[in-house]
Protein backbone atom coordinates (compact mmCIF):
# COMPACT_ATOMS: atom_id res chain seq x y z
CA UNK A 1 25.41 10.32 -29.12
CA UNK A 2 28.93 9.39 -28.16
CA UNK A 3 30.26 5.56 -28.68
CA UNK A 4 30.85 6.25 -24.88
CA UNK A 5 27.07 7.55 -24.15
CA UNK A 6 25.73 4.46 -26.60
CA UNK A 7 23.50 1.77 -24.24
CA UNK A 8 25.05 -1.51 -24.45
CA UNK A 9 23.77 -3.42 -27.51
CA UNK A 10 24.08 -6.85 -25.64
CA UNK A 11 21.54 -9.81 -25.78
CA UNK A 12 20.75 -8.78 -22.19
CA UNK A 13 19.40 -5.22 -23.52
CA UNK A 14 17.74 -6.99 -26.54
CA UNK A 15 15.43 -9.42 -24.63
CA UNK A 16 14.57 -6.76 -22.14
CA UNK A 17 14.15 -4.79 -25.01
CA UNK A 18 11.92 -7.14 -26.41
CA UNK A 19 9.71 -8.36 -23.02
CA UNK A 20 8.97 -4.49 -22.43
CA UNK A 21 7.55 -3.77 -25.65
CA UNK A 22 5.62 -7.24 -25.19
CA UNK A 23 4.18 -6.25 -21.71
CA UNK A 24 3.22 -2.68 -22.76
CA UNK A 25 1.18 -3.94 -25.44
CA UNK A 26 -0.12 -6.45 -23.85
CA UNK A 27 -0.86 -4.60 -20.35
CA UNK A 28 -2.39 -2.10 -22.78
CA UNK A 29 -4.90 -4.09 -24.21
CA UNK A 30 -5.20 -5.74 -20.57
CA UNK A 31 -6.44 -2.41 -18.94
CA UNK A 32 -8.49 -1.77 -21.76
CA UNK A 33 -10.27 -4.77 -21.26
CA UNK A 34 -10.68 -4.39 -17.39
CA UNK A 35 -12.06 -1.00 -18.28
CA UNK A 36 -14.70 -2.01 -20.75
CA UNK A 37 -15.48 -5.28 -18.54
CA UNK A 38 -16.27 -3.22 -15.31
CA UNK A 39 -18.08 -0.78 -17.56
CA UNK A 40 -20.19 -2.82 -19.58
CA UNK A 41 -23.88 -4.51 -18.17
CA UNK A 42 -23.50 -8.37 -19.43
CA UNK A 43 -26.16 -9.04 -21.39
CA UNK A 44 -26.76 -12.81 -20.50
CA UNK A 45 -29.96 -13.78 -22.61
CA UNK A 46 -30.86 -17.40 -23.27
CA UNK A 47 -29.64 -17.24 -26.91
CA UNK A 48 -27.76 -15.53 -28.59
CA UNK A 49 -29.24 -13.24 -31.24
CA UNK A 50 -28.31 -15.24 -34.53
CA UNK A 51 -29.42 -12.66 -36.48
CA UNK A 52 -26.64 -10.71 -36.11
CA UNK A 53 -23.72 -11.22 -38.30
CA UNK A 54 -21.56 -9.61 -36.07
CA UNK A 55 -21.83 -13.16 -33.57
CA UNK A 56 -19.73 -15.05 -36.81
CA UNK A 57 -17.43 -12.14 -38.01
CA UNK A 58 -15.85 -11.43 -34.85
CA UNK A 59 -15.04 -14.93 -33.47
CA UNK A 60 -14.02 -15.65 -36.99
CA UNK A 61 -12.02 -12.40 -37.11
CA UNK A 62 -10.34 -14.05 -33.74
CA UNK A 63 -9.03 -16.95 -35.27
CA UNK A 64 -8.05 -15.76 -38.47
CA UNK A 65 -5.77 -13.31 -36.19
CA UNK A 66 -4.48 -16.39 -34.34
CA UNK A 67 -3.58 -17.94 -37.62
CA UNK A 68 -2.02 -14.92 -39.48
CA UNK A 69 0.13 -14.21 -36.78
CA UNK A 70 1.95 -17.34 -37.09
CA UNK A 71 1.99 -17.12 -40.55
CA UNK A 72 3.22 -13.59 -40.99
CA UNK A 73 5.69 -14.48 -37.60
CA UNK A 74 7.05 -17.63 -39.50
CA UNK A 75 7.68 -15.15 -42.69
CA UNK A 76 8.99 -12.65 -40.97
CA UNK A 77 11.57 -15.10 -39.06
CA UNK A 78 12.57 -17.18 -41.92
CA UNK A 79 13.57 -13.91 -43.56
CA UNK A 80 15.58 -12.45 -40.30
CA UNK A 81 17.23 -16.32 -40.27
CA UNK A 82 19.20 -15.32 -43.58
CA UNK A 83 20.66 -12.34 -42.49
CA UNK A 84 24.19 -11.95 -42.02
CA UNK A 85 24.68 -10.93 -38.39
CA UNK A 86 23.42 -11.53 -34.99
CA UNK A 87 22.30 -8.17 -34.88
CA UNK A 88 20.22 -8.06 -37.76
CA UNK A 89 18.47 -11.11 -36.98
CA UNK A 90 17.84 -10.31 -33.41
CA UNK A 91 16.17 -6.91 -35.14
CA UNK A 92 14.07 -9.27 -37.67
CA UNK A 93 12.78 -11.32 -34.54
CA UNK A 94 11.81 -8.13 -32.69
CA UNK A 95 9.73 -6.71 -35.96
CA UNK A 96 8.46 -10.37 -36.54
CA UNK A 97 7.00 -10.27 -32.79
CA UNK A 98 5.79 -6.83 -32.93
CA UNK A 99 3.36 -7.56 -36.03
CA UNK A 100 2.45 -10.74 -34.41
CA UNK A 101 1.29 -8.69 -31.40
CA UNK A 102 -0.28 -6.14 -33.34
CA UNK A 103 -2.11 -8.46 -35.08
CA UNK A 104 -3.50 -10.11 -31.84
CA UNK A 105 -4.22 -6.68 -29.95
CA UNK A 106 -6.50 -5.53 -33.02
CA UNK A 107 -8.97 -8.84 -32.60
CA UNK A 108 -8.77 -8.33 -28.99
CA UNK A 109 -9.65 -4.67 -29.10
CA UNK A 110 -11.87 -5.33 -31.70
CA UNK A 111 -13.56 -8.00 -29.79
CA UNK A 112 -13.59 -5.90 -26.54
CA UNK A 113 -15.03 -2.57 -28.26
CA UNK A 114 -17.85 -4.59 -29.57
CA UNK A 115 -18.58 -6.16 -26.19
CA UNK A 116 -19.32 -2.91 -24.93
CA UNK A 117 -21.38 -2.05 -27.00
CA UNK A 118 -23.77 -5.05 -26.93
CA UNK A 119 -23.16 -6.64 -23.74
CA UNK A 120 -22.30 -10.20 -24.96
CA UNK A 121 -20.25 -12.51 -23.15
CA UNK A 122 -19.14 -14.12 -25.97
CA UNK A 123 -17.13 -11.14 -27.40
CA UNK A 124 -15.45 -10.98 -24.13
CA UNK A 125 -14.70 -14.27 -24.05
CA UNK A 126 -12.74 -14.36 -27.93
CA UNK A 127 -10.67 -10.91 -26.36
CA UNK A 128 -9.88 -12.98 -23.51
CA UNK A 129 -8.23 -16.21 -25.25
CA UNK A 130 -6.40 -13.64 -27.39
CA UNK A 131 -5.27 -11.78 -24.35
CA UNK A 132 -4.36 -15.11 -23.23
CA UNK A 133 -2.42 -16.26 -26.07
CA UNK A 134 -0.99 -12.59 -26.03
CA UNK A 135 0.53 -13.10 -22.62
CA UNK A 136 1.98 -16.77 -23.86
CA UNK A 137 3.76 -15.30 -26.81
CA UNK A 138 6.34 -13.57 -23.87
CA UNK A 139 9.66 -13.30 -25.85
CA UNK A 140 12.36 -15.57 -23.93
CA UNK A 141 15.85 -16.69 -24.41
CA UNK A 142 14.84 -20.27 -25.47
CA UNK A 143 12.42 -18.64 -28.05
CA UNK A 144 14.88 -16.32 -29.85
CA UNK A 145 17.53 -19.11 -30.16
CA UNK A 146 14.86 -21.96 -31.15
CA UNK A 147 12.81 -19.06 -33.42
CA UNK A 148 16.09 -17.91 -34.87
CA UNK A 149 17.44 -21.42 -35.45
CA UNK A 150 20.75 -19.86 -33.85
CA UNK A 151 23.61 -22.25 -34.36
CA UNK A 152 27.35 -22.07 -33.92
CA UNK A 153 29.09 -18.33 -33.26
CA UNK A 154 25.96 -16.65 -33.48
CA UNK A 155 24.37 -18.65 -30.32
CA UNK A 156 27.68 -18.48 -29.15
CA UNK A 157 27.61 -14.53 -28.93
CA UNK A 158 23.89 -14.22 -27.94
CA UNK A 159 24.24 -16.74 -25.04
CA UNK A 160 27.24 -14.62 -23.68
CA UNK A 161 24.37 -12.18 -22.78
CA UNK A 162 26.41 -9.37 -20.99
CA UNK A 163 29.00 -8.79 -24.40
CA UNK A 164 28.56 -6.48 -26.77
CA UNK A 165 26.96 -7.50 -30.02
């Protein structure tokens, strides 16, 4: 490819960059979970059956994806903060946001594929929070440049959005 035929590497193309890989995976794992919802008989029993370990692992597998997502995001950022250019930082915040996404989808999935199997609301329930909390984590301008700690000519150059980086 030509320098001519190149796509703009701008902030503009970044963050769009950015919020389409965010809505594909997390329209993804939407649809998924419409399908399986409409698809699934709710099995709404007075209790739960507490003999199955399944009803503690997979809430529990829920939050610990909740918390190692931040975790492995704040890693992942504080390492893309040291790098030298704009460019390579704004690539360390997109692979920091892509594991943190990944990590998410899996519980939710997880959660949702296990809901159809038994019928439990409460599986469907954990996938939906995540989902939620999926949907929250929507890369924006505010969030690169308070994620990235951008200061000086580097928020400078990302806030003109339209120049070449």
């Amino acid at each position: 490819m030509t320098q001519q035929n190149r796509p703009q590497r701008t902030p503009k193309n970044f963050l769009k960059t950015a919020k389409i890989i965010h809505l594909a995976l997390a329209m993804g794992c939407l649809a998924i979970s419409a399908y399986f919802y409409s698809n699934t008989e709710m099995n709404f029993t007075d209790e739960l059956n507490l003999k199955d370990p399944m009803i503690y692992i997979l809430p529990v597998i829920g939050a610990i994806a909740f918390f190692a997502s931040s975790v492995l995001y704040r890693n992942l950022i504080d390492k893309a903060k040291t790098q030298p250019s704009l460019l390579s930082k704004l690539n360390g915040f997109l692979s920091a946001n892509i594991v943190r996404y990944a990590i998410i989808e899996g519980a939710t999935l997880i959660n949702i594929i296990w809901f159809s199997t038994t019928g439990t609301p409460l599986y469907i329930t954990v996938a939906g929070t995540l989902l939620i909390y999926l949907f929250w984590l929507r890369p924006t301008k505010d969030k690169v440049i308070e994620d990235l700690a951008l200061r000086g000519q580097d928020k400078a150059k990302f806030e003109a959005f339209d120049q070449d980086l």
